[in-house]
C-alpha atoms as a PDB file:
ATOM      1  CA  UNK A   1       0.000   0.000   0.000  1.00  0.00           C
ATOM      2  CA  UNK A   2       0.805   3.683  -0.275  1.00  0.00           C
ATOM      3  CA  UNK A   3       2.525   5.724   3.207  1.00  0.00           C
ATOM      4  CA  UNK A   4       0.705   8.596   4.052  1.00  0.00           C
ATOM      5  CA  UNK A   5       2.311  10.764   2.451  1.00  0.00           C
ATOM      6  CA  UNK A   6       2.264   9.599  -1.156  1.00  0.00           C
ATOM      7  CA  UNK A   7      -1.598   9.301  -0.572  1.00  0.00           C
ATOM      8  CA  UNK A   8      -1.654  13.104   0.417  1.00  0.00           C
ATOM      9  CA  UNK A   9       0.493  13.873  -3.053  1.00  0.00           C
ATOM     10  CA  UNK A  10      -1.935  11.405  -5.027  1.00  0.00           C
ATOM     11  CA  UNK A  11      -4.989  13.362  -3.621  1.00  0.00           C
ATOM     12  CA  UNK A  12      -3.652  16.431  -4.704  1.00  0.00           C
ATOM     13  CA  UNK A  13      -2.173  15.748  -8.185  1.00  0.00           C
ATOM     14  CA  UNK A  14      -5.784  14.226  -8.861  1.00  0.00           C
ATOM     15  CA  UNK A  15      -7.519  17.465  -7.998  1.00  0.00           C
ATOM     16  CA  UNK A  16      -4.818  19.468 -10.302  1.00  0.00           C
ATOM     17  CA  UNK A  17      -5.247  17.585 -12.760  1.00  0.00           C
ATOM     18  CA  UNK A  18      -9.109  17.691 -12.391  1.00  0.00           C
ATOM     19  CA  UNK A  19      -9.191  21.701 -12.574  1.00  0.00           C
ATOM     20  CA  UNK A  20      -6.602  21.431 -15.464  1.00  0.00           C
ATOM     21  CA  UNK A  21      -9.388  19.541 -17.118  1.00  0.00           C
ATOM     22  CA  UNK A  22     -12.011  21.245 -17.085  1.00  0.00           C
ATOM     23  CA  UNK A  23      -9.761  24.746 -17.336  1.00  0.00           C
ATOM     24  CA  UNK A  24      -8.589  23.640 -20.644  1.00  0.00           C
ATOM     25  CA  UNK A  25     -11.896  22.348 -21.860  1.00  0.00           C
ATOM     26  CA  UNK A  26     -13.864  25.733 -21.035  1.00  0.00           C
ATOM     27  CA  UNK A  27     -11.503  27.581 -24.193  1.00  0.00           C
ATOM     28  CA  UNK A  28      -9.428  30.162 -24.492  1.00  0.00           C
ATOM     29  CA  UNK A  29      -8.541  32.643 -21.553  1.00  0.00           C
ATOM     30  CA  UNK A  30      -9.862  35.711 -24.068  1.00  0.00           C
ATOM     31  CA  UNK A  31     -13.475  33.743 -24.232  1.00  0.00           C
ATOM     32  CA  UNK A  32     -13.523  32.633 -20.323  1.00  0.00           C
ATOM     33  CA  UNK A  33     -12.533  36.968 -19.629  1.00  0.00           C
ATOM     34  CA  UNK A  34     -15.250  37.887 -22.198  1.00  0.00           C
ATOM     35  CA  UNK A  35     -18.121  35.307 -20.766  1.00  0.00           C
ATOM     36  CA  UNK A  36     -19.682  36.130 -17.559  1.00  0.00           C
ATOM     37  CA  UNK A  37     -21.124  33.069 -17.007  1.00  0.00           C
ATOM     38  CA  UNK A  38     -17.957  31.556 -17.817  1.00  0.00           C
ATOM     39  CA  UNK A  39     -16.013  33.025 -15.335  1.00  0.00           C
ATOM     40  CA  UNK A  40     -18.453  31.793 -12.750  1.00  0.00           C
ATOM     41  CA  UNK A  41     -18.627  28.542 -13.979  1.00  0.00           C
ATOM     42  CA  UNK A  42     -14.932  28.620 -13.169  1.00  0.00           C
ATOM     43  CA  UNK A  43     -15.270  29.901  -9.830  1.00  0.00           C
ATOM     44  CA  UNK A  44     -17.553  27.652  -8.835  1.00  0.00           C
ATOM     45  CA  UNK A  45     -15.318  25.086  -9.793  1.00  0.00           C
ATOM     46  CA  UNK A  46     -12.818  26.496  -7.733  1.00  0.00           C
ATOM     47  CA  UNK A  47     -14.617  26.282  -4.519  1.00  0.00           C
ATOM     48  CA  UNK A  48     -15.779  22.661  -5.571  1.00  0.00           C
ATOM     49  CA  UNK A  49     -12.191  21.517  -5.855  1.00  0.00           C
ATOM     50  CA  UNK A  50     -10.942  23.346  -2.653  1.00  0.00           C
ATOM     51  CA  UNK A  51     -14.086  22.019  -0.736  1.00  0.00           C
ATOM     52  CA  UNK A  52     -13.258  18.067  -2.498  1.00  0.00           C
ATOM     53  CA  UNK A  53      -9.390  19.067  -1.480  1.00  0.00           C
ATOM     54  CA  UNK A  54     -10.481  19.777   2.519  1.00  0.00           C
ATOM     55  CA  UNK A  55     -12.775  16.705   2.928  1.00  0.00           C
ATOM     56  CA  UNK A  56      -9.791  14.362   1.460  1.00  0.00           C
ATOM     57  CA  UNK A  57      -7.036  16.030   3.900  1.00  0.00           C
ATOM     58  CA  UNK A  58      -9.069  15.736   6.362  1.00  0.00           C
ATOM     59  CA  UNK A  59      -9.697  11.743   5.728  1.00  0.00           C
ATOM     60  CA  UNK A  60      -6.029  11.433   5.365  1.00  0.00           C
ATOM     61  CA  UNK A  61      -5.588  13.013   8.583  1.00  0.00           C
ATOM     62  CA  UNK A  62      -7.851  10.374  10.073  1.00  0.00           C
ATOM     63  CA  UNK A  63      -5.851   7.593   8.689  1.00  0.00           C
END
């Protein structure tokens, strides 16, 4: 199995690479500045991740 740490690192690559995701598949930074709704799409996407991101440290910490 995985330590503790590399769990942590795991977690936290996975919600990078989650944001990176969708980031890239909402278009170009000129449309996501131009698009209201866009923009808070995005930042609701943001507080998703950091709320996902809290939950799972705070599971690892229980481990």
């Amino acid at each position: 199995m995985f330590t503790k740490p590399v769990i942590l690192i795991i977690l936290l690559i996975l919600f990078l690479a989650f944001y990176l995701v969708i980031r890239i598949g909402a278009g170009k930074k000129k449309d996501i500045e131009d698009s209201k709704s866009m923009t808070r799409y995005l930042y609701g996407v943001r507080i998703l991740i950091l709320i996902l991101a809290i939950v799972g440290i705070i599971l690892w910490l229980l481990l």
